[in-house]
Protein backbone atom coordinates (compact mmCIF):
# COMPACT_ATOMS: atom_id res chain seq x y z
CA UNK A 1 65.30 69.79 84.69
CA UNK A 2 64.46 73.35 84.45
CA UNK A 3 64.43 74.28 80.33
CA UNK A 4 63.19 78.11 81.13
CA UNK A 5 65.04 81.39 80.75
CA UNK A 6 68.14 81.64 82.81
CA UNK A 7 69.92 84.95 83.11
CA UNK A 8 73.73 84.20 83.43
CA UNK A 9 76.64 86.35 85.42
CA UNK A 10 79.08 87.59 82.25
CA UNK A 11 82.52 88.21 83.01
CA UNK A 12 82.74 91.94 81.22
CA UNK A 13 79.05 92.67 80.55
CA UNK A 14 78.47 93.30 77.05
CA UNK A 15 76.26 96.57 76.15
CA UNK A 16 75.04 96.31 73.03
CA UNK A 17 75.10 93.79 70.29
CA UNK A 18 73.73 93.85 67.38
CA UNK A 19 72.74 90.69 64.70
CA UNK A 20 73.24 91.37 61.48
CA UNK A 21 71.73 89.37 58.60
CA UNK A 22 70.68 90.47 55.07
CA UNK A 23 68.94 87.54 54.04
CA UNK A 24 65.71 87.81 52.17
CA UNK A 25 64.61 83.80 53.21
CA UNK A 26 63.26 82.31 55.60
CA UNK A 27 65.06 78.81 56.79
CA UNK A 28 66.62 77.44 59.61
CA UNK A 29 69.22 80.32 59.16
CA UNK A 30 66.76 83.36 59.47
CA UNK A 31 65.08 81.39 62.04
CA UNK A 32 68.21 81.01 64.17
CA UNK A 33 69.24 84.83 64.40
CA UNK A 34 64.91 85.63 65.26
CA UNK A 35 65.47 82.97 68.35
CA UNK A 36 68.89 83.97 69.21
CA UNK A 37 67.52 87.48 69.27
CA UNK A 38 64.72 86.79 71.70
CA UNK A 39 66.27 84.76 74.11
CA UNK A 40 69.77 87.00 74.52
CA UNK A 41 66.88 90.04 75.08
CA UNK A 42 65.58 87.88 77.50
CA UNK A 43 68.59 87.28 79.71
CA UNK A 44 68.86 91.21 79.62
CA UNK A 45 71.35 91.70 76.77
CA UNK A 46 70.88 94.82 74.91
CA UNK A 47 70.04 93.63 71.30
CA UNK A 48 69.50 95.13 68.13
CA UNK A 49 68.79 93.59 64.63
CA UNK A 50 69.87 94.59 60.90
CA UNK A 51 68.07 93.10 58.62
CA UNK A 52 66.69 94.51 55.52
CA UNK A 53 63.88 95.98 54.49
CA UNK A 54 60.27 94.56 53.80
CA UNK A 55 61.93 91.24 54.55
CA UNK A 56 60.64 88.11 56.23
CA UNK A 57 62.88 88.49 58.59
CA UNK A 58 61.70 92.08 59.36
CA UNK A 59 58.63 91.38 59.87
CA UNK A 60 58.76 88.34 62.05
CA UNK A 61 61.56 90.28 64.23
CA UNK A 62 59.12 93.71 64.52
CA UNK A 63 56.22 91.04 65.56
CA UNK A 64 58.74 89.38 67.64
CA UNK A 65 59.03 92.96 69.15
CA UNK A 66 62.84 93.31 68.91
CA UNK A 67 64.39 96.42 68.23
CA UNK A 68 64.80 96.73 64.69
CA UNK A 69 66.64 98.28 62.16
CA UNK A 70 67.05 98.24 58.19
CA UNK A 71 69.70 97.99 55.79
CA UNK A 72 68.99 97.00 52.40
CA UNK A 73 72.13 96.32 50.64
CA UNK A 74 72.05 96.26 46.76
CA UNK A 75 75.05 94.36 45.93
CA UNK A 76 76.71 91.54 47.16
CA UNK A 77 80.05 93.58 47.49
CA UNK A 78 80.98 97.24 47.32
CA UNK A 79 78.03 98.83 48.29
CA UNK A 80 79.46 101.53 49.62
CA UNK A 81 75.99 103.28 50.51
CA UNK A 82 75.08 100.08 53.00
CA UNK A 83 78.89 100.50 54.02
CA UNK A 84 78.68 103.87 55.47
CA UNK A 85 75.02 103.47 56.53
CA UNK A 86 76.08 100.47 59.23
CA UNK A 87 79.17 102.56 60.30
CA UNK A 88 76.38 105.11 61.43
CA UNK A 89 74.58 102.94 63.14
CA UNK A 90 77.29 101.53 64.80
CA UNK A 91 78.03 105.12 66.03
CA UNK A 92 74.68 105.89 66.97
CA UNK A 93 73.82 103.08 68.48
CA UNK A 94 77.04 102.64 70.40
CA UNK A 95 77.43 98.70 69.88
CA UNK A 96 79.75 97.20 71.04
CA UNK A 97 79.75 93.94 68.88
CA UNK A 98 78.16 92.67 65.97
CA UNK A 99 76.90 89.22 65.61
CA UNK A 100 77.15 87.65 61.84
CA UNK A 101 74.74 85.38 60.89
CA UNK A 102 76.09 84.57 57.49
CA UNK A 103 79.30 84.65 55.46
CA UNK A 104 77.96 86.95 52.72
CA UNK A 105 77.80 89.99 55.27
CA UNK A 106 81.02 89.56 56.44
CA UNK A 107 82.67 92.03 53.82
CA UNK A 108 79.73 94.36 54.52
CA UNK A 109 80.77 94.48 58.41
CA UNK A 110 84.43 95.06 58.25
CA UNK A 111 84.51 98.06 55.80
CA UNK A 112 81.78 99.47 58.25
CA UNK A 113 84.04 98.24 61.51
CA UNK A 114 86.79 99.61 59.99
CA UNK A 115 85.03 103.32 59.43
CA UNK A 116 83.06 103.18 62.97
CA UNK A 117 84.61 103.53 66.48
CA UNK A 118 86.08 99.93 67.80
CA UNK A 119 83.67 97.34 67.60
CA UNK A 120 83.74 93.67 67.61
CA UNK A 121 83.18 91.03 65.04
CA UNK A 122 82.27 87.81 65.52
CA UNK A 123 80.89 85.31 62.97
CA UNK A 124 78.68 82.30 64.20
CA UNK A 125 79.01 80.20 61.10
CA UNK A 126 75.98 77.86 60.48
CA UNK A 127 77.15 76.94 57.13
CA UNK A 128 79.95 74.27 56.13
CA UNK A 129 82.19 75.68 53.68
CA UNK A 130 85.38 73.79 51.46
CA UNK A 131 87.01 76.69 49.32
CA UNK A 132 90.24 77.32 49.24
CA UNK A 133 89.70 81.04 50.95
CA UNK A 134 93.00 81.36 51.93
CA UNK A 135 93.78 84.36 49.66
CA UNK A 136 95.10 87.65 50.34
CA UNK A 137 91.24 89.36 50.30
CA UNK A 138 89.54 86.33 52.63
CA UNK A 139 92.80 86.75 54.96
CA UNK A 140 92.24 90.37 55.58
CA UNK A 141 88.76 90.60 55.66
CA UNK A 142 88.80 87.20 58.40
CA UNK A 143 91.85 88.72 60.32
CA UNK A 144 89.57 91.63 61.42
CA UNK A 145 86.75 88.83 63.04
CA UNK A 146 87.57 88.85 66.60
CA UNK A 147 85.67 85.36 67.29
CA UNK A 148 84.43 82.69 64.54
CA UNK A 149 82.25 80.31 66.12
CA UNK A 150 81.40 76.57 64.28
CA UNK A 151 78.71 74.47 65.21
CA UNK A 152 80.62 71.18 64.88
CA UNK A 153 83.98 69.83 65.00
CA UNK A 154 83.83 69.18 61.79
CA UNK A 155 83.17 72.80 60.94
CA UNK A 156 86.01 73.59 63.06
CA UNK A 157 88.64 71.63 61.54
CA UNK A 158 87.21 72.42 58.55
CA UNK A 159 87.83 76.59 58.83
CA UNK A 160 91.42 75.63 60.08
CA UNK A 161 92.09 74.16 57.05
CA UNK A 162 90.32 76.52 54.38
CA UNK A 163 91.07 79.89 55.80
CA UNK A 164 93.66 81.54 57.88
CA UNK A 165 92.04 81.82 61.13
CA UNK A 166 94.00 81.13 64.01
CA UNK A 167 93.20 78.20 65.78
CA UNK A 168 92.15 79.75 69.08
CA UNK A 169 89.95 82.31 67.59
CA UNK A 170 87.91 79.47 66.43
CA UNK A 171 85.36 77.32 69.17
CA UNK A 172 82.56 75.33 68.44
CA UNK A 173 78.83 76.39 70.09
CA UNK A 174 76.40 73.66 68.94
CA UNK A 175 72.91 75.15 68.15
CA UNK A 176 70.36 73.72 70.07
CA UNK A 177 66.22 73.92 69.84
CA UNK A 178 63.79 75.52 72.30
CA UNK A 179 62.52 72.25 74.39
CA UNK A 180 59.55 73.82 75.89
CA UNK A 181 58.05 73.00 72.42
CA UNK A 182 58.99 69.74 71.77
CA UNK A 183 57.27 67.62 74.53
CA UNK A 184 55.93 64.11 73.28
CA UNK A 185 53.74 64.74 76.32
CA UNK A 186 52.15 67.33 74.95
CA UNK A 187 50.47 65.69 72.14
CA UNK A 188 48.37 62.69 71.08
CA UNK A 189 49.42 60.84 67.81
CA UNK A 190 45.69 60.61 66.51
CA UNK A 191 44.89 63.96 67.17
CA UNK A 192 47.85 64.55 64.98
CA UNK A 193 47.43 62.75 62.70
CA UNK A 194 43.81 63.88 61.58
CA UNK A 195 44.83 67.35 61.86
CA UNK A 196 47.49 66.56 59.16
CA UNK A 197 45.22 63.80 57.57
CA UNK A 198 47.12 61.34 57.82
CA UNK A 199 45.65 57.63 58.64
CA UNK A 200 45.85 55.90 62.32
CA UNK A 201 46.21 52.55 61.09
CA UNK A 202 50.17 52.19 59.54
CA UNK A 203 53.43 52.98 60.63
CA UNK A 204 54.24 56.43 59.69
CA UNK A 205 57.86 57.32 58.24
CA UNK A 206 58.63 60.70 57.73
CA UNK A 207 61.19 63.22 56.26
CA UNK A 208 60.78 67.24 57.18
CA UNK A 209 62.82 69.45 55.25
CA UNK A 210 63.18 71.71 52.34
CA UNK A 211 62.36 69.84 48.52
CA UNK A 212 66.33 69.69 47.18
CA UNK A 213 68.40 66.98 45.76
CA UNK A 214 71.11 67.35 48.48
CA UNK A 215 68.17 66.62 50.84
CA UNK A 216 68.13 63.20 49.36
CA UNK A 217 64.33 63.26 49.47
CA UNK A 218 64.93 60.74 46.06
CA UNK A 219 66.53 58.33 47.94
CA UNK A 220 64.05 57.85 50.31
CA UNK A 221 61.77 57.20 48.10
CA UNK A 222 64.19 54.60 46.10
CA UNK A 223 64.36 52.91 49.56
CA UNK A 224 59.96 52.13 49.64
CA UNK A 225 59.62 49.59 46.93
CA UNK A 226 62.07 46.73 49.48
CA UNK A 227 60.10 48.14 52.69
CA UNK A 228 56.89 47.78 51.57
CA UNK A 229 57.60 44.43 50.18
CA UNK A 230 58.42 43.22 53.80
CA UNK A 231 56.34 45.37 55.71
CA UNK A 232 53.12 47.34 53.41
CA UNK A 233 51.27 48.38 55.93
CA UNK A 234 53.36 51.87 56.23
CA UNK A 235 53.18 55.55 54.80
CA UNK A 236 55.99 57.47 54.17
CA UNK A 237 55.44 61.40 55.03
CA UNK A 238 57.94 64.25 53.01
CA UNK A 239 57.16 67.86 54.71
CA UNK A 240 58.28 70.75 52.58
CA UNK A 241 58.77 73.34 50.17
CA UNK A 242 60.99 74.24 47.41
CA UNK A 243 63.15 77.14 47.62
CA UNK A 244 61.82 80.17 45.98
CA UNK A 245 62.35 80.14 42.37
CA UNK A 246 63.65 77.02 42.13
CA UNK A 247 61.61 74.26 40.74
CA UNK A 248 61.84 70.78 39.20
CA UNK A 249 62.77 68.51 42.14
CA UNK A 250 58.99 67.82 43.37
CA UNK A 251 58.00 66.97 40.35
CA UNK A 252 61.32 64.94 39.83
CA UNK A 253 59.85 62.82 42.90
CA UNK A 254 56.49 62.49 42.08
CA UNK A 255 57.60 61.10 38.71
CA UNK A 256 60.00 58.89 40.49
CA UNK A 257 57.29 57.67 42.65
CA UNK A 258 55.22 57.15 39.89
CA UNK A 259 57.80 54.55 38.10
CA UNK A 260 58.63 53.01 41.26
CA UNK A 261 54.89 52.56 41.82
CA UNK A 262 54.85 53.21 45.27
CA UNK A 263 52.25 56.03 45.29
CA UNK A 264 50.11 55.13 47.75
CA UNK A 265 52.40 54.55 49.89
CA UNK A 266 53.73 58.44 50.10
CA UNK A 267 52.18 61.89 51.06
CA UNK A 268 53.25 65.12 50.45
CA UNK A 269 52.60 67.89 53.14
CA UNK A 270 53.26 71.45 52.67
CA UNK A 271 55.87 73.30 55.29
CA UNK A 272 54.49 74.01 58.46
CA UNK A 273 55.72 76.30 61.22
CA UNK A 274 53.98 73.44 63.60
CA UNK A 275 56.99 71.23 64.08
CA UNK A 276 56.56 69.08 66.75
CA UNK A 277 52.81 68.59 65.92
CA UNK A 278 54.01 66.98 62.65
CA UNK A 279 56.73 65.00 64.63
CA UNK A 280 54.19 63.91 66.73
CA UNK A 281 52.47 62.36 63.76
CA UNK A 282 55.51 59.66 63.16
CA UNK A 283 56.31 56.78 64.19
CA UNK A 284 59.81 57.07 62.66
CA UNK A 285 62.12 60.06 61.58
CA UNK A 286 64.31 59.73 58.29
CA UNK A 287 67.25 62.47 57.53
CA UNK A 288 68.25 61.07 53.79
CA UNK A 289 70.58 64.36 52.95
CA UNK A 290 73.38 63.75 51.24
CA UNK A 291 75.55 65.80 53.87
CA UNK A 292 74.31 67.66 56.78
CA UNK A 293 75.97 70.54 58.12
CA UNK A 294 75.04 69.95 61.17
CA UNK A 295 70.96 69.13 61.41
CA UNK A 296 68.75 70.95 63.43
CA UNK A 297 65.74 68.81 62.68
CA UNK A 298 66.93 66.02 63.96
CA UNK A 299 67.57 67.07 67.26
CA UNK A 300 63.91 68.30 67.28
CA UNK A 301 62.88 64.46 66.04
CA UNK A 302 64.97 63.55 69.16
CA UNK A 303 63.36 65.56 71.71
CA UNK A 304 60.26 64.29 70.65
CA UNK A 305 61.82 60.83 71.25
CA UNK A 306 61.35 59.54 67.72
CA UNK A 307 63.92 56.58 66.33
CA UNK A 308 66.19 58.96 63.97
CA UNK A 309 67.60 57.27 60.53
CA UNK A 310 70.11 59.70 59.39
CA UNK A 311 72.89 59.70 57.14
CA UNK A 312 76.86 59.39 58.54
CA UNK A 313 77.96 62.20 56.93
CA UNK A 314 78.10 66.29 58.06
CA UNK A 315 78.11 67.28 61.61
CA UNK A 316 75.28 64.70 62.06
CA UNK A 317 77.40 61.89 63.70
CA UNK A 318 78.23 64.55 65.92
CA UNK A 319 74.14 64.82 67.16
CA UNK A 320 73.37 60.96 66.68
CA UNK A 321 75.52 58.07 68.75
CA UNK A 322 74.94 54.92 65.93
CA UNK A 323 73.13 52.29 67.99
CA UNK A 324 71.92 54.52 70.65
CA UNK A 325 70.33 57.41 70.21
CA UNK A 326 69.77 57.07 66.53
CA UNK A 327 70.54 54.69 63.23
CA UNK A 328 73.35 55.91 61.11
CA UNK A 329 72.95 54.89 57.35
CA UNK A 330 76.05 55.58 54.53
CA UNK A 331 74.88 59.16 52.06
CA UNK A 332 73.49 57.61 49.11
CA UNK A 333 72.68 54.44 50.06
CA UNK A 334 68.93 53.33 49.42
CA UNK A 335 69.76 49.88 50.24
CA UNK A 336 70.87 50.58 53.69
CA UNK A 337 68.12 53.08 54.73
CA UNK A 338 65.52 50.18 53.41
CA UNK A 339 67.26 48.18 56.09
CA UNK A 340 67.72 50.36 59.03
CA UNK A 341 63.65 51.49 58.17
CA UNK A 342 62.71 47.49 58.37
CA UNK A 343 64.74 46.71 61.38
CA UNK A 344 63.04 49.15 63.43
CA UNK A 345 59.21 48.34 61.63
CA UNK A 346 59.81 44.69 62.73
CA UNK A 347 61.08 45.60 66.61
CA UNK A 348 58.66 48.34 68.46
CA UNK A 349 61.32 47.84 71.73
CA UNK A 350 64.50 49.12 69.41
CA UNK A 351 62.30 52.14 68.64
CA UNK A 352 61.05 52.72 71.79
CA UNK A 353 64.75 52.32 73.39
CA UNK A 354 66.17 54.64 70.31
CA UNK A 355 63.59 57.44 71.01
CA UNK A 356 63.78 56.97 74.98
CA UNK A 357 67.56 57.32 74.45
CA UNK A 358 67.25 60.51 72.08
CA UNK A 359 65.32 62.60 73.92
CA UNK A 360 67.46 62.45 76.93
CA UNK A 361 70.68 63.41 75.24
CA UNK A 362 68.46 65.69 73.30
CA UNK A 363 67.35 67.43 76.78
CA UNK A 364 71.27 67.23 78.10
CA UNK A 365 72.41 68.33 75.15
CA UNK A 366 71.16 70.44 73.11
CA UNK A 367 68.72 72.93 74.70
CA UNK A 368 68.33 76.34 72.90
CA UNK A 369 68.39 78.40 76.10
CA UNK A 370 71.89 77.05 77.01
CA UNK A 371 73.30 77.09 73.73
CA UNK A 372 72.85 80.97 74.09
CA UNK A 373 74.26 80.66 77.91
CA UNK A 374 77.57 78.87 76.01
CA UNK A 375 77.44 82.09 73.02
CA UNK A 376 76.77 84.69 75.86
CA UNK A 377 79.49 83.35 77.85
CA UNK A 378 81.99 83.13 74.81
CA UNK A 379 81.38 86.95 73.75
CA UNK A 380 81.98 87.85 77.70
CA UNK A 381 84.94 86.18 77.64
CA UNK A 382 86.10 87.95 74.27
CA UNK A 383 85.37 91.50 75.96
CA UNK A 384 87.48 90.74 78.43
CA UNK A 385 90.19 89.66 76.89
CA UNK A 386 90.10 92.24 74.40
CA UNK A 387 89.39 95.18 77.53
C-alpha cells in the first residue's frame, strides 16, 4: 500500500486557505496545523499560515518553508488591532477560507470575517470540550463557522449537545500520523535502546507524553510494585516534559516512586522529536491518561506494532478494538493496568498478535496523508455547496 503524497480531484477547487493558530506551544496541537500545512501544499493547495510572532510555531513553519505570516494578538478577546489586521490579510491575500486550529481564535476570526470580503470558517476541533456554550455570544460567534469538524464521535455528539451547531454542519475527520516514519522495519531494538540508554536485557514498558496528572503518569507507576512482584525483570520508560511554567508533577512522581520503592525499576527520558526511535525501544506501550481526547500517540505505538494498554475512556476506544488491536484498562485503575501489563509479560504470542493486529488497522486507518484527502475533500464539498 502506497503511504506517499496523493494529489486528489476537488469538486470546487479551493484557492487559498489559510491556518490560523495563535498558540505560543509546541504539542501535538501546533504540530498538527505544521503537518497539515505541508502536506495540503503538497497536493497543490494554496496555503498560508497565521501564527504569531517569534513563536515556535513560526519558526518551525518558515523552516518548514511555508508561506508565512504574523499576527500577534495581545488579548484573548477584543483586540481590535489583531481584528482589523486579519481582515487585511484576508483582503490581500484573497483567501478564500480559513482553517481554525483552536477554539480560542475563533472570536478573533469572525469579527475579522465579518469586516473582510466573504470568506469561510471552518473549525477542526482537536480539543474535547463540556461547557454549557450554548449562550447567546457562543451561538453567534459558532453560527458564522461554515464547517466544525471533530475528530471522534464522541467529540461529535459531544458539540451537539454543548453548543448550537446544527447537526449537519458537524462531521468527524480522524487525525491520522505520517506512516512513512513509523516503520518497525526501519529500526533495530538494540540500536535503540543504547542510543536512549536503556538496557537489552528486560522487558521494556513505556509511557510517551507530556508530565501532567490527567496523563495519569502516577498511576502507572502505582501499577509497578504488583508487576514486578510477578515478573522483575522489566523497566518501565516515562518520555516527557512538563508544560512550561508549570511544575510539581515530576517531582510528585519521583517522590511517589521513591515510597513505592520501585526506583530501579523506572527511567525518566526527556521529550524527543524522535518518536518512533523511542517506540522502537519498547516492548510494550502504556496510555494511563485519565481521558483522552482522542490519542495521537497511540496510533503511532500502533504503527510501530507495539501491544497498546490504554485507558477506556476519550475518543480512545474509538482508535483501540479491546482484545484486538490493543488492551483497554478502566481510567484510574492501577489494579487493572498491573494486570493487563502481566498478561502480556507472561504471553510473547498475545503481544506479538496485538501489535501484528495494530499496525494493520493503524496502516488502514489512520494514515496522515489521507486524513488530509478526507479534510480536503470536506472543504471542496463546502465550496460547493456554498457556490
Amino acid at each position: 500500500m502506497s503511504i506517499r503524497s496523493r494529489q486528489i480531484v476537488m469538486r470546487v477547487p479551493l484557492k487559498k486557505i489559510a491556518l490560523v493558530c495563535f498558540s505560543h506551544a509546541l504539542g501535538g496541537l501546533e504540530l498538527s496545523t505544521l503537518r497539515i500545512a505541508q502536506t495540503m501544499t503538497q497536493k497543490g493547495v494554496s496555503v498560508v499560515v497565521i501564527v504569531p510572532q517569534s513563536s515556535p510555531l513560526e519558526q518551525r513553519a518558515n523552516d518548514a518553508h511555508l508561506d508565512v505570516i504574523t499576527i500577534s494578538p495581545r488579548w484573548k478577546y477584543g483586540d481590535v488591532r489583531s481584528v482589523f489586521r486579519l481582515a487585511r490579510i484576508i483582503r490581500d491575500q484573497k483567501i478564500d477560507l480559513i482553517f481554525l486550529m483552536q477554539s480560542a481564535d475563533i472570536h478573533l476570526a469572525v469579527l475579522a470575517s465579518c469586516l473582510a470580503r466573504k470568506v469561510k470558517l471552518v473549525f477542526y476541533q482537536q480539543m474535547n470540550s463540556r461547557y454549557n456554550k450554548r449562550d447567546v455570544i457562543h451561538s453567534w460567534l459558532y453560527s458564522k463557522i461554515s464547517l466544525w469538524i471533530s475528530l471522534t464521535r464522541m467529540m461529535k455528539e459531544d458539540v451537539l449537545v454543548y453548543t448550537r451547531m446544527p447537526r449537519e454542519k458537524v462531521i468527524v475527520v480522524p487525525l491520522g500520523t505520517d506512516l512513512r516514519y513509523f516503520n518497525p522495519a526501519d529500526y533495530h531494538t538494540h540500536e535503540t535502546r543504547r542510543f536512549f540508554g536503556l538496557p537489552d536485557s528486560v522487558l521494556t514498558i513505556g509511557v510517551l507524553g507530556r508530565l501532567d496528572k490527567l496523563k495519569g503518569q502516577h498511576v502507572l507507576l502505582q501499577a509497578i510494585p504488583a508487576v514486578v512482584k510477578q515478573a522483575p525483570n522489566v523497566l518501565f520508560v516515562l518520555a516527557g516534559d512538563e508544560t512550561a511554567g508549570e511544575h510539581g508533577y515530576k517531582e510528585y512522581l519521583l517522590k511517589l516512586a521513591q515510597e513505592l520503592e520501585i526506583e530501579p525499576y523506572v527511567k525518566y527520558l526527556p521529550f524527543t522529536d524522535d518518536v518512533p526511535r523511542l517506540l522502537a525501544s519498547l516492548d510494550i506501550f502504556v496510555l494511563p491518561s485519565y481521558s483522552e481526547t482522542f490519542g495521537l500517540v497511540v496510533i503511532e505505538a500502533m504503527a510501530m506494532e507495539l501491544p497498546v494498554i490504554a485507558t477506556n475512556a476519550g475518543g480512545v476506544p474509538e482508535i483501540i478494538a479491546n482484545g484486538r488491536t490493543g488492551l483497554l484498562v478502566p481510567p484510574r485503575d492501577a489494579s487493572a493496568v498491573a494486570g493487563a501489563i502481566l498478561r502480556l509479560l507472561n504471553d510473547a504470542a498475545l503481544r506479538g498478535s496485538l501489535g501484528h493486529e495494530a499496525r494493520e488497522d493503524a496502516l488502514s486507518r489512520f494514515d496522515f496523508d489521507r486524513c488530509v484527502d478526507s479534510l480536503l475533500e470536506s472543504l471542496s464539498t463546502l465550496s460547493s455547496e456554498d457556490s
